[in-house]
Protein backbone atom coordinates (compact mmCIF):
# COMPACT_ATOMS: atom_id res chain seq x y z
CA UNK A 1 113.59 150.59 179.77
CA UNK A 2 110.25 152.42 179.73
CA UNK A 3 107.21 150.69 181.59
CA UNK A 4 104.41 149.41 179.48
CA UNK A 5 102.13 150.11 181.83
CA UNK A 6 102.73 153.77 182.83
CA UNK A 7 105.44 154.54 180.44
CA UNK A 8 107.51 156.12 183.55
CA UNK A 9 111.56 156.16 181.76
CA UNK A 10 113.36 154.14 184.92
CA UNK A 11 112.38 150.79 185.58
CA UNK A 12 114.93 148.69 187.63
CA UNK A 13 116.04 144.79 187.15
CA UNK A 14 114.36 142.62 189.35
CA UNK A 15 115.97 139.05 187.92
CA UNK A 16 118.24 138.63 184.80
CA UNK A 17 118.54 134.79 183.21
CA UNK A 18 119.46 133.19 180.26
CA UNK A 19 116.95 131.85 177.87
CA UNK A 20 117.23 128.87 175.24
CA UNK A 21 119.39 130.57 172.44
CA UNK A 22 120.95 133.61 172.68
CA UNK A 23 118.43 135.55 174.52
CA UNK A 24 118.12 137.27 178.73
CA UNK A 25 115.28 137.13 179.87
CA UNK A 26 115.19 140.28 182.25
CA UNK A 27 112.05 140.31 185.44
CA UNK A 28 111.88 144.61 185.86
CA UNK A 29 109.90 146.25 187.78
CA UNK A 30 108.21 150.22 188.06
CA UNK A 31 109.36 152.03 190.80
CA UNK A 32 106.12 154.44 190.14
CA UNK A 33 103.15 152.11 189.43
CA UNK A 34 105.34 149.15 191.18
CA UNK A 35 104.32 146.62 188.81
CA UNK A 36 106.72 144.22 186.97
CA UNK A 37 107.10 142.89 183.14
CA UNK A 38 109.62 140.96 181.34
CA UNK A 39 111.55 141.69 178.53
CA UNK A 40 113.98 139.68 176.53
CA UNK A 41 117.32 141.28 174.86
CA UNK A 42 118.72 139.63 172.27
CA UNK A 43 122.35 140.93 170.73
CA UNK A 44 121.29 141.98 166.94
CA UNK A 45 123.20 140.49 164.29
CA UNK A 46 123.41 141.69 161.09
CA UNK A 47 121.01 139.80 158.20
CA UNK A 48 122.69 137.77 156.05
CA UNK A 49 121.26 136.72 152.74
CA UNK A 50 121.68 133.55 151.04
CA UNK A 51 122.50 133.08 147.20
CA UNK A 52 119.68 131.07 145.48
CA UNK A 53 121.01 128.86 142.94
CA UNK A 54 118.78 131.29 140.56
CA UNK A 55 121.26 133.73 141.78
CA UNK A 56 118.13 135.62 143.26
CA UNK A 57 118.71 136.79 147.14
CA UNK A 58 116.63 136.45 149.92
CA UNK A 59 117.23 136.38 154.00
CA UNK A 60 118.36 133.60 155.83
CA UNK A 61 115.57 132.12 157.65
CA UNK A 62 116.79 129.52 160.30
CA UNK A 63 113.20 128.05 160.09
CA UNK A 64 113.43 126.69 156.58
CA UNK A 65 116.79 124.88 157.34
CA UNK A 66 114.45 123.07 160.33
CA UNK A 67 111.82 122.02 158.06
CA UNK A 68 114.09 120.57 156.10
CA UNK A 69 115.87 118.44 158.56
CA UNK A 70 112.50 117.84 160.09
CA UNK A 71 111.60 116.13 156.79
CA UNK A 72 114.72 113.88 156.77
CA UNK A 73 114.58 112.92 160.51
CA UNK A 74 110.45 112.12 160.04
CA UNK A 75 110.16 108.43 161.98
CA UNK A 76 113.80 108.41 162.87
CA UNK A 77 115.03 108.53 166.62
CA UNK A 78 116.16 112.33 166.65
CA UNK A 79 114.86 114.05 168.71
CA UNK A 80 113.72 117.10 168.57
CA UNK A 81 116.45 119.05 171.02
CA UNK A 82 119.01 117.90 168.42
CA UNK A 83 117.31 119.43 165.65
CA UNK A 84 117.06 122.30 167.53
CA UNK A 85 120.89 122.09 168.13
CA UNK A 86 121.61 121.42 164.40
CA UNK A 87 119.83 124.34 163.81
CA UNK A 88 121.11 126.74 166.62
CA UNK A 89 124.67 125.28 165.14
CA UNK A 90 124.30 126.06 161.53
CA UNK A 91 122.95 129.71 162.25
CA UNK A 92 126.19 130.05 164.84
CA UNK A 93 128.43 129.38 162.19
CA UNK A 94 126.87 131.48 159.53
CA UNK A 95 127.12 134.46 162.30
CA UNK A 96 130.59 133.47 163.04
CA UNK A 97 132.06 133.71 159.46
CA UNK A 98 131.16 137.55 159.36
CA UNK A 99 129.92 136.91 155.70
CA UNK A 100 126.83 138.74 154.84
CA UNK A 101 126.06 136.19 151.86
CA UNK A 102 126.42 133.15 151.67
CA UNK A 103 125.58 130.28 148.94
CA UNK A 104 122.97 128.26 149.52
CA UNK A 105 124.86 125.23 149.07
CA UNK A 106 126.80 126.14 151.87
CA UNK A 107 124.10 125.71 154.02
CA UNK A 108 123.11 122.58 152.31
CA UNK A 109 126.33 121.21 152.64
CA UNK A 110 126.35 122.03 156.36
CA UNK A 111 122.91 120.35 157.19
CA UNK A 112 124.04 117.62 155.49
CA UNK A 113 127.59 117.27 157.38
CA UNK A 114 125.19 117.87 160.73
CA UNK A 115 122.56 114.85 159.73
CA UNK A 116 125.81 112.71 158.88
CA UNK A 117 126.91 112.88 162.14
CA UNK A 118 123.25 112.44 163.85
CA UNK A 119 121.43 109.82 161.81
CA UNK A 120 122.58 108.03 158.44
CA UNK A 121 119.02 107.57 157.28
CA UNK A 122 118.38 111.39 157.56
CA UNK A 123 121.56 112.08 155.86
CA UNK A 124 120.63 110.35 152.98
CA UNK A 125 116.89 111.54 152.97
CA UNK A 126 118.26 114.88 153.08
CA UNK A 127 120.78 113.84 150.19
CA UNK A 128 118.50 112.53 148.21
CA UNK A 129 116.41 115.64 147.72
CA UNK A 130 119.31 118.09 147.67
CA UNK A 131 121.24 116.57 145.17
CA UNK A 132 118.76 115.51 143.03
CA UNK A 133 120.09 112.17 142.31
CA UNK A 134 119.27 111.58 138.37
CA UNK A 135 119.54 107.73 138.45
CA UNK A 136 120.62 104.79 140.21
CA UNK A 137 123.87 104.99 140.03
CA UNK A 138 124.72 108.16 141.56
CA UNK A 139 122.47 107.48 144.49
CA UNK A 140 125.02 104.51 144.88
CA UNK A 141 127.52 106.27 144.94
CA UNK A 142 126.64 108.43 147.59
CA UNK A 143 125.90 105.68 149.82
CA UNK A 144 129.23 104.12 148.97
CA UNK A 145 130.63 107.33 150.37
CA UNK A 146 128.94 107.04 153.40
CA UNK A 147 129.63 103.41 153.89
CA UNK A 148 133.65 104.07 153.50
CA UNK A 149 133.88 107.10 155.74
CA UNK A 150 131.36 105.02 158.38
């Protein structure tokens, strides 16, 4: 790693530790100016692009899913460290499955297995929205559903 400072091409590891998420943070230090920086490395995965409905493309963007569940969990007691998790959760399992597209109703379908399990409300806020309930009825029947597998 190059220094920032002096741009000298060896710069030693003072302290290594882990971040929140996937990251190291890494304390180095100049062995010709002698001053220190940080740096973080993160291991780069490839994009992956989610499949509008549209059938238009564009790149996953773990920030979107958070607003989202932000929006179904607003006044409810989740906290914002399990969001976070839900989050952190979804993107590890998109990463996992080695698929470089993936529907977006796969995603939906995962946030909404993930608010299931953290707050009922949320999960049928979030519900409500992505399924577009037309009337009534269907509405009822999704809360059927969630009173039988509850």
């Amino acid at each position: 790693m190059r220094c920032v400072y002096c741009n000298c091409e060896e710069t030693r590891v003072v302290d290594s530790r882990p971040t929140e998420g996937n990251a190291i943070r890494r304390r180095r230090e100049c062995p010709e100016c002698n001053r220190r920086f940080t740096t973080y490395e993160k291991v780069e995965t490839p994009p992956i692009l989610v499949i509008k409905k549209d059938g238009s493309r564009q790149l996953f963007d773990p920030n979107k899913v958070r607003q989202g569940i932000i929006k179904a969990c607003e006044k409810r007691p989740v906290t914002s460290a399990q969001i976070d998790q839900l989050v952190s959760e979804i993107e590890k399992q998109l990463n996992n499955s080695l698929n470089e597209e993936v529907m977006s109703n796969t995603i939906g379908e995962m946030v909404m297995k993930g608010l299931k399990e953290l707050d009922d409300v949320a999960y049928v806020r979030f519900a409500s929205v992505y399924r577009q309930f037309k009337d009534i009825n269907t509405f009822m029947q999704e809360l059927n559903k969630l009173l039988n597998d509850g």
